[in-house]
Protein backbone atom coordinates (compact mmCIF):
# COMPACT_ATOMS: atom_id res chain seq x y z
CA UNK A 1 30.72 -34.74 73.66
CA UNK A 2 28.35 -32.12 72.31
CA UNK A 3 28.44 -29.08 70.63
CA UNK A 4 28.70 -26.26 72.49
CA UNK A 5 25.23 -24.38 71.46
CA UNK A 6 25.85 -21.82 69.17
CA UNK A 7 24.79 -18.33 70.25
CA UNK A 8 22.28 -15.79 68.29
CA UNK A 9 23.88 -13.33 65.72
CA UNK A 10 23.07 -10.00 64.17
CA UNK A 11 23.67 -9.36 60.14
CA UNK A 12 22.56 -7.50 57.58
CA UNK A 13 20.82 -9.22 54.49
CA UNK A 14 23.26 -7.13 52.25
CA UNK A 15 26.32 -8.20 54.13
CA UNK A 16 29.06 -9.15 50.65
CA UNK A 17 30.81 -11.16 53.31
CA UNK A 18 28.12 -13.42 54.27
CA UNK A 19 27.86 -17.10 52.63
CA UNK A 20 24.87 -19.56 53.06
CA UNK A 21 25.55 -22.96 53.82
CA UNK A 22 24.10 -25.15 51.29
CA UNK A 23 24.95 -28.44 53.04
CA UNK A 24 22.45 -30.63 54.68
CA UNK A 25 21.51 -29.42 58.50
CA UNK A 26 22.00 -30.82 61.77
CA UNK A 27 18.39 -32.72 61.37
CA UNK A 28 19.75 -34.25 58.12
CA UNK A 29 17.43 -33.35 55.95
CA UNK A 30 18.92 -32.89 52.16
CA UNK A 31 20.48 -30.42 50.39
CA UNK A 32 18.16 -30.86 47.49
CA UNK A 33 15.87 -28.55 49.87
CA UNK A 34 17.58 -25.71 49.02
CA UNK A 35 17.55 -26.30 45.72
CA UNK A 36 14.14 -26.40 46.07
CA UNK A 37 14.12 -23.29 47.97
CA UNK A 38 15.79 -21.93 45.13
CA UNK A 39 12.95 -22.41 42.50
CA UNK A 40 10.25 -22.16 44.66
CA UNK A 41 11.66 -18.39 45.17
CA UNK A 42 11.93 -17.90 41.18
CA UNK A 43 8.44 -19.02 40.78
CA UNK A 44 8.09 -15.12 40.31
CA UNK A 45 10.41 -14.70 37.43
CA UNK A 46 9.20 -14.34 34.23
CA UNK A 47 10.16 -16.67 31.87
CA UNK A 48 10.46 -16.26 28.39
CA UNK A 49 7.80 -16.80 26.02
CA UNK A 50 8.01 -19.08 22.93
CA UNK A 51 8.50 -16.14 20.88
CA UNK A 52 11.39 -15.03 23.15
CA UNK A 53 13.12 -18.33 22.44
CA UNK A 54 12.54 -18.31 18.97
CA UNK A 55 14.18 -15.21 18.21
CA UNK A 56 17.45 -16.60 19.68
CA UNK A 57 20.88 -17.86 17.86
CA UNK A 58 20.63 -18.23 14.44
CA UNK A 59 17.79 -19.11 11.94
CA UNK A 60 19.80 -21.60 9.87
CA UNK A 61 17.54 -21.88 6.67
CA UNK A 62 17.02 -18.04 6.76
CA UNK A 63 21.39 -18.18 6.66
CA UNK A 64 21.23 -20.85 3.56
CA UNK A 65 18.68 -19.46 1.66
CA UNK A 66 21.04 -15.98 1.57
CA UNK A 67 24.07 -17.53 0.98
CA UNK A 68 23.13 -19.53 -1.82
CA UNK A 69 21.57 -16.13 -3.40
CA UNK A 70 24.23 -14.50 -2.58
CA UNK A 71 26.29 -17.28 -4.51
CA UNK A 72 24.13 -16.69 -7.50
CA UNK A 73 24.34 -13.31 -7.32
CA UNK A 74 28.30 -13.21 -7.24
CA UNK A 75 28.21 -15.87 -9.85
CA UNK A 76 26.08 -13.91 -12.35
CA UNK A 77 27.92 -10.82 -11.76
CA UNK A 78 31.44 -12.49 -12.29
CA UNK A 79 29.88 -13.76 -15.62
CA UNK A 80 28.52 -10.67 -16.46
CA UNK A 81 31.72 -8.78 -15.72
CA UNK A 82 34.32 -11.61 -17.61
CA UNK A 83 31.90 -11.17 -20.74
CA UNK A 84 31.84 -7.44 -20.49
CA UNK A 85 35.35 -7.08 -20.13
CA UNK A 86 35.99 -9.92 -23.05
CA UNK A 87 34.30 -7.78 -25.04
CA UNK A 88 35.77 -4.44 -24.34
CA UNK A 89 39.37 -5.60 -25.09
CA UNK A 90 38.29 -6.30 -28.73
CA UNK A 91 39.82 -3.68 -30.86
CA UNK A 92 36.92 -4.42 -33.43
CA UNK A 93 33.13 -3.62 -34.04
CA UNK A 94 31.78 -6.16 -31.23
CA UNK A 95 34.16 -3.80 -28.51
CA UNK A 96 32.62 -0.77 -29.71
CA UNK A 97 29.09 -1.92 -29.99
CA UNK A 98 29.62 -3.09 -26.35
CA UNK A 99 30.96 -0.34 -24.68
CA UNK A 100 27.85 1.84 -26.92
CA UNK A 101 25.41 -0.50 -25.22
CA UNK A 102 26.44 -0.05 -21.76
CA UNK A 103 26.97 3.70 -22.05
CA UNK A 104 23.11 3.55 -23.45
CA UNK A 105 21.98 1.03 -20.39
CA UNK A 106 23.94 3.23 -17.81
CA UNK A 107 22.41 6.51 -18.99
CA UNK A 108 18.70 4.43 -18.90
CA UNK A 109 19.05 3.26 -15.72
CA UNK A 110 20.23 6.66 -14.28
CA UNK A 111 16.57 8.05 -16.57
CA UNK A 112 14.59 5.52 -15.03
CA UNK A 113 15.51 6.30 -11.29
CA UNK A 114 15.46 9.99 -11.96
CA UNK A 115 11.94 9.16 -13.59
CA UNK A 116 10.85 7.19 -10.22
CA UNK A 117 12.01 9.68 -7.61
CA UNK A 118 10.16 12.52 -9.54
CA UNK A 119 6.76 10.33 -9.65
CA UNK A 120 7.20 9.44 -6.25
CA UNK A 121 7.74 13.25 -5.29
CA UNK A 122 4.23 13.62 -7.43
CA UNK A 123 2.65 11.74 -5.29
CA UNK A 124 4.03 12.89 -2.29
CA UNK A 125 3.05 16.56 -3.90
CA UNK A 126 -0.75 15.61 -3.82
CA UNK A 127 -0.77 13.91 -0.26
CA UNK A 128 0.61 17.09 0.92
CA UNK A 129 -1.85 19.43 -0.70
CA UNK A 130 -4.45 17.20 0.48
CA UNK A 131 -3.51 17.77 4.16
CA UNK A 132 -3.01 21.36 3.75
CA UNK A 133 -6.47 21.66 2.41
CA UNK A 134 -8.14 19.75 5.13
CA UNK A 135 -6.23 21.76 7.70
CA UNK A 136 -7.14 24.89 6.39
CA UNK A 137 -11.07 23.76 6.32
CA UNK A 138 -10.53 22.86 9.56
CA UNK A 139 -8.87 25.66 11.15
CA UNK A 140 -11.15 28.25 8.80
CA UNK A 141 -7.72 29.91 7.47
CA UNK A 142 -9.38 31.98 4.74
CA UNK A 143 -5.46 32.72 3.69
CA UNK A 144 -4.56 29.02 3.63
CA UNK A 145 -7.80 27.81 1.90
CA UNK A 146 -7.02 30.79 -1.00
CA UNK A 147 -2.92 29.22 -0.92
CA UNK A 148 -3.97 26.00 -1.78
CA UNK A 149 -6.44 26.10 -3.66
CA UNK A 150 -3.99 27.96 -6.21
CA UNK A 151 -1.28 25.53 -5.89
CA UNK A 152 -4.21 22.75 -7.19
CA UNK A 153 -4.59 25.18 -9.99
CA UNK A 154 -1.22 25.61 -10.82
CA UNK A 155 -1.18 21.69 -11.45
CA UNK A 156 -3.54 21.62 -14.45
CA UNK A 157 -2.15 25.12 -15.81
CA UNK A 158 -0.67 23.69 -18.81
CA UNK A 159 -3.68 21.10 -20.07
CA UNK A 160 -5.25 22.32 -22.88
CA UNK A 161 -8.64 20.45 -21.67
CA UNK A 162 -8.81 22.35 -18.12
CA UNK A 163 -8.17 25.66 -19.60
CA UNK A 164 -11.65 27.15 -19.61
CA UNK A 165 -12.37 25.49 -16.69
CA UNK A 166 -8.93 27.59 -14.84
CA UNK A 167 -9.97 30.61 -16.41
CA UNK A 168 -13.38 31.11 -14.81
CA UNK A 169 -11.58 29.72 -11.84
CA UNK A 170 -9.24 32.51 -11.71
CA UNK A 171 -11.80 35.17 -12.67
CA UNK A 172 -13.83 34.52 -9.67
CA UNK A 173 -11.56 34.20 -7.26
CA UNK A 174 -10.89 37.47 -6.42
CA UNK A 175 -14.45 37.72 -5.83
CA UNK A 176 -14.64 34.84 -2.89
CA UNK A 177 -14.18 36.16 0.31
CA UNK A 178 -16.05 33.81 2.47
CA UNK A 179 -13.70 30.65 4.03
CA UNK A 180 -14.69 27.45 2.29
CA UNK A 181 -15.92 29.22 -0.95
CA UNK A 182 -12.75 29.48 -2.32
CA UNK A 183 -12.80 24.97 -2.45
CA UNK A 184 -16.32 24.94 -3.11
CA UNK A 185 -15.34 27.53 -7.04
CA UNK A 186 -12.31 25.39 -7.48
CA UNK A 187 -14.21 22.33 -7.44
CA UNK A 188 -17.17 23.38 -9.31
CA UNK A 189 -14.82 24.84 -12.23
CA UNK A 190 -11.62 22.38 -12.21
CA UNK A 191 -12.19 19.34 -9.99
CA UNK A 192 -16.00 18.31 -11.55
CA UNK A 193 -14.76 17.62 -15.24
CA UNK A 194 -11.66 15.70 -14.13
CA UNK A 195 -13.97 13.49 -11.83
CA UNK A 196 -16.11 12.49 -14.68
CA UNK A 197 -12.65 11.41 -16.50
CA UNK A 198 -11.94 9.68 -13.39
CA UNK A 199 -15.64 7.89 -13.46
CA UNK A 200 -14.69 6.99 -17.13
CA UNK A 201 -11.49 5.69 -16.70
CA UNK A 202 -12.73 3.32 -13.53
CA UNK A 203 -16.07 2.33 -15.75
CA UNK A 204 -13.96 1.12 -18.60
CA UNK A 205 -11.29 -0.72 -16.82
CA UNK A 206 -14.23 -2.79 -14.66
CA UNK A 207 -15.89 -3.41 -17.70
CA UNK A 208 -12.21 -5.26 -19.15
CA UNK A 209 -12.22 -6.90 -15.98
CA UNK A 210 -15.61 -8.53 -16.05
CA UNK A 211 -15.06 -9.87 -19.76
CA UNK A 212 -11.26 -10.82 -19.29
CA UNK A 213 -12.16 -12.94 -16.58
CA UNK A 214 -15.60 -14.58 -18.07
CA UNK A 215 -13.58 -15.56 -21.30
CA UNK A 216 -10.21 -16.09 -19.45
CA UNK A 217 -9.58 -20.59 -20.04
CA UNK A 218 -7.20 -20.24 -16.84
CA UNK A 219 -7.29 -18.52 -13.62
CA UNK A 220 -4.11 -17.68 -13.61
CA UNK A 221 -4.03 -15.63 -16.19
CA UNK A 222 -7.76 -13.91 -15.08
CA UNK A 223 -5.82 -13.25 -11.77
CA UNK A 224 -2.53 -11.92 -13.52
CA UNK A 225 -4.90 -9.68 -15.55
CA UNK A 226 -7.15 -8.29 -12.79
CA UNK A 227 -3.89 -7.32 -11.14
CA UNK A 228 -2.36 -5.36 -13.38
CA UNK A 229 -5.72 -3.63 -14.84
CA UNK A 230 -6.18 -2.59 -11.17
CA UNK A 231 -2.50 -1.25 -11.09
CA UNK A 232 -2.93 0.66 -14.69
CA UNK A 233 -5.98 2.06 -13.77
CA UNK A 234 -4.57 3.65 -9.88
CA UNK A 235 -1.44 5.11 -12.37
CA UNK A 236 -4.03 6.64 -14.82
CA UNK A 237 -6.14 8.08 -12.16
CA UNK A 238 -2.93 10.01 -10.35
CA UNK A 239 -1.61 10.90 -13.82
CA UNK A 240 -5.17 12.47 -14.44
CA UNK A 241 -5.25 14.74 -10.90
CA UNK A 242 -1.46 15.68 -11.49
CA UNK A 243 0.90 12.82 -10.66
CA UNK A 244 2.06 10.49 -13.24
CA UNK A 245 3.88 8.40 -10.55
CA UNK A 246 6.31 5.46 -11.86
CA UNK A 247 7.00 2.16 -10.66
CA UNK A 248 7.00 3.17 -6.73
CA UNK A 249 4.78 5.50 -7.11
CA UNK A 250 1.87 2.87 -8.11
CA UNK A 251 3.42 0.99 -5.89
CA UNK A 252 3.12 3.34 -2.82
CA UNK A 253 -0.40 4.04 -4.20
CA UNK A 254 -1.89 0.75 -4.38
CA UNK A 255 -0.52 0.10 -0.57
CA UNK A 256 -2.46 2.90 0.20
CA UNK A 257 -5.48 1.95 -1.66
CA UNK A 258 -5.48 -1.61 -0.83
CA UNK A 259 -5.03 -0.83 2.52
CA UNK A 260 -8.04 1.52 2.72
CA UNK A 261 -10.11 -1.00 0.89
CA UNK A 262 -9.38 -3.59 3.29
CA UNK A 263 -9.73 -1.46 6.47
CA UNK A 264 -13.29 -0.83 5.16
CA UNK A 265 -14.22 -4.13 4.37
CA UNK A 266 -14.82 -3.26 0.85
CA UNK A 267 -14.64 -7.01 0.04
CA UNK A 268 -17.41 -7.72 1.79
CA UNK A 269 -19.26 -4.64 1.04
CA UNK A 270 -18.63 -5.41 -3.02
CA UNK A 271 -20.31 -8.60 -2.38
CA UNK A 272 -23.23 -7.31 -0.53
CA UNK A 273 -23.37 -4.60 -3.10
CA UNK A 274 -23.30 -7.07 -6.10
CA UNK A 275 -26.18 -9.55 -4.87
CA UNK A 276 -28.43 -6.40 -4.19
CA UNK A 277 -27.60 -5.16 -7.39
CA UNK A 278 -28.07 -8.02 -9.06
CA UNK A 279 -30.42 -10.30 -6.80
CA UNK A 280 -29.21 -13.86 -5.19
CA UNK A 281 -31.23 -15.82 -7.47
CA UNK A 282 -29.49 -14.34 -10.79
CA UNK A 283 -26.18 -14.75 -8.93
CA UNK A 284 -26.96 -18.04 -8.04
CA UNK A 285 -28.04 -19.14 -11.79
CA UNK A 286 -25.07 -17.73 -13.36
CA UNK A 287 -22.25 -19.53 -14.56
CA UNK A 288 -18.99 -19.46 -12.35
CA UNK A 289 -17.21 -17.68 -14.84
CA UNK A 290 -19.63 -14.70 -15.42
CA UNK A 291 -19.86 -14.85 -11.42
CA UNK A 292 -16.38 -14.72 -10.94
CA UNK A 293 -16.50 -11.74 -13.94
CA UNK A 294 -19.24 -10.06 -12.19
CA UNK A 295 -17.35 -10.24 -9.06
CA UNK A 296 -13.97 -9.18 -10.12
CA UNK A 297 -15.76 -6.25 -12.10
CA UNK A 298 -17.52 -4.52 -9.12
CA UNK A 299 -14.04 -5.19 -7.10
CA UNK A 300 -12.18 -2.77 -9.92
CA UNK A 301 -14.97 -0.66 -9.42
CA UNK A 302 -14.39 -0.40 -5.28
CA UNK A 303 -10.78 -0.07 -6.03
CA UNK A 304 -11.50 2.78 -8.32
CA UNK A 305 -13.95 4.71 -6.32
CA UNK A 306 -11.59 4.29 -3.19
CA UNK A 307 -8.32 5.56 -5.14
CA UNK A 308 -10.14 8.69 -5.62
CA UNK A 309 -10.60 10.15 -1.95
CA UNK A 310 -6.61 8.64 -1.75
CA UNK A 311 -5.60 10.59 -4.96
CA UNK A 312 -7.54 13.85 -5.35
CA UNK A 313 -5.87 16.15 -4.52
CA UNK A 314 -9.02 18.32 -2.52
CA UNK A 315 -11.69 16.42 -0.83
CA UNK A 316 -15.01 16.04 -1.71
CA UNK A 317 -16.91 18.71 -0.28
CA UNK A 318 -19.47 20.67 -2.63
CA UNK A 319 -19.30 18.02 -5.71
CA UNK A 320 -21.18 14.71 -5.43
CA UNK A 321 -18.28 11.40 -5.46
CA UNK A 322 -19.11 9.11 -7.65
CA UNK A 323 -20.92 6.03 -6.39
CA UNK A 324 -19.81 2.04 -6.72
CA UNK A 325 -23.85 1.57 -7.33
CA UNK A 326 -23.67 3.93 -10.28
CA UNK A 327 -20.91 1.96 -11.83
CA UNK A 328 -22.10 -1.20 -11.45
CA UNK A 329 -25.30 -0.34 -13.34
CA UNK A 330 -22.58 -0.11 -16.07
CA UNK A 331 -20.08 -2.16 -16.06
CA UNK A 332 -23.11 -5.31 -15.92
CA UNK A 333 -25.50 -3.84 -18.15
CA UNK A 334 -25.53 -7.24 -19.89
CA UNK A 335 -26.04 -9.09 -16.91
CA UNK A 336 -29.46 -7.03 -16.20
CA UNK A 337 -30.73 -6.96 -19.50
CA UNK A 338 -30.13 -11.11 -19.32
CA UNK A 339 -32.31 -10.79 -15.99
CA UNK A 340 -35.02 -8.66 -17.33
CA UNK A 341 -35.08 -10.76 -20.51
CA UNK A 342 -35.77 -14.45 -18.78
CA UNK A 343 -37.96 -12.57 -16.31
């Protein structure tokens, strides 16, 4: 007997109490077609990317890796306190020569960190004087321009070397009335005779650069060396426009620098530089080591001349920067009298 026909109904798609039939039809034809019903419809999902599934659960080796230092850690600190306290529950000259050396270590650790935070705050000091000039050159704020250019000032007031050079500064400067003149006097007076200190100071350290790493036996220690003549010379160029940052101070500056020199391709552009200077057929006659010297050289050099528009304190406006071309023809003197010698 068949099935009475069943007649047409009226629902609403939202309808909570209505429940689809996943079982196979009246014309047989398989459930598996809903299923497939089902994934054709989240074709349109997104699905998540390979990045997406990486960042999930746990990264195992990243857990090991801290636990063991953690481990070592603990284990050097549980040494370090069953020594110390060892030692302080002596009643004779080894607990009192202990508990002298930690009160001397405590009170030059709390020195250092008061030391960082204050060279940081230098730094930070400078970067902030820097934008206040450029806003007031900007804006033409004849009263901001005159403000900041005698905070500058007041950074060199107590060098015995920049004295002359603040006086006249301070006798003219009730004369400027003009926006912009007040930058262009306190360059010409303070800023020009620490800039040829700062040319000095970058000239020199290329020049230790270029020998270390022509007479260096290993690169490693050429590479160690370039490093950390790079990193003196960034903290002797703050300390000489008003800084004297510490350990994250030359730290915070040579992110800065290094990020500026890469941004700019000054890689490239100290190569470029260097075969013009020098000419590709010189370059390509010299030894690897004097090449590599040469090279490392005129990259000190681009490091230097960058770390000055990142470190002085007021832009260069009136005075003339110094120029990487200008201390190259110093730091490989040698190298060009050797070229005009076999020419």
């Amino acid at each position: 007997m068949n099935a009475p026909p069943r007649q047409p109904r009226v629902f609403a798609p939202d309808d909570p109490d209505l429940v689809v039939d996943a079982s196979p039809d009246i014309d047989g034809a398989p459930a598996d077609s809903a299923a497939a019903g089902a994934a054709a419809g989240d074709a349109g999902v997104a699905r998540p990317t390979l990045g997406e599934l990486g960042r999930r659960g746990l990264r195992w080796g990243a857990v090991l890796v801290s636990a063991l230092a953690g481990a070592a850690v603990l284990s050097l600190v549980a040494w370090l306190a069953r020594f110390v306290s060892a030692a302080l529950a002596r009643e004779d000259w080894i607990g009192s020569a202990t508990l002298a050396l930690l009160l001397i270590a405590a009170f030059a650790a709390l020195m250092t960190v008061l030391r960082e935070l204050v060279g940081f705050a230098r730094v930070a000091r400078l970067g902030r004087l820097r934008t206040e000039i450029v806003s007031a050159i900007a804006e033409g704020d004849r009263k901001a321009e005159r403000k900041a250019a005698q905070r500058v000032a007041a950074l060199y007031a107590g060098r015995g070397a920049e004295a002359w050079g603040l006086r006249r500064f301070r006798e003219h400067a009730r004369d400027v009335h003009d926006p912009g003149e007040m930058l262009a006097l306190l360059e010409r007076e303070v800023m020009q005779p620490l800039d040829g200190e700062a040319r000095r100071l970058v000239t020199r350290a290329a020049k230790r650069v270029a020998t270390v790493t022509a007479l260096s036996p290993m690169a490693l220690i050429a590479v160690g060396y370039v490093l950390i003549e790079n990193l003196r010379l960034l903290r002797a160029l703050a300390t000489l426009y008003g800084a004297r940052p510490g350990l994250a101070g030359v730290a915070r500056l040579a992110r800065l620098v290094f990020g500026h020199v890469v941004a700019t391709g000054g890689v490239a552009m100290t190569d470029d530089l260097l075969g013009q200077f020098l000419g590709q057929d010189l370059l390509r006659r010299l030894s690897r080591r004097l090449g590599e010297g040469a090279f490392n050289g005129a990259l000190t050099a681009r490091i230097g001349v960058t770390a000055l528009d990142v470190i002085r304190p007021v832009p260069f406006r009136t005075a003339k920067p110094p120029r990487i071309r200008d201390v190259l023809a110093e730091v490989l003197k040698p190298l060009v009298a050797r070229r005009t010698g076999s020419a």
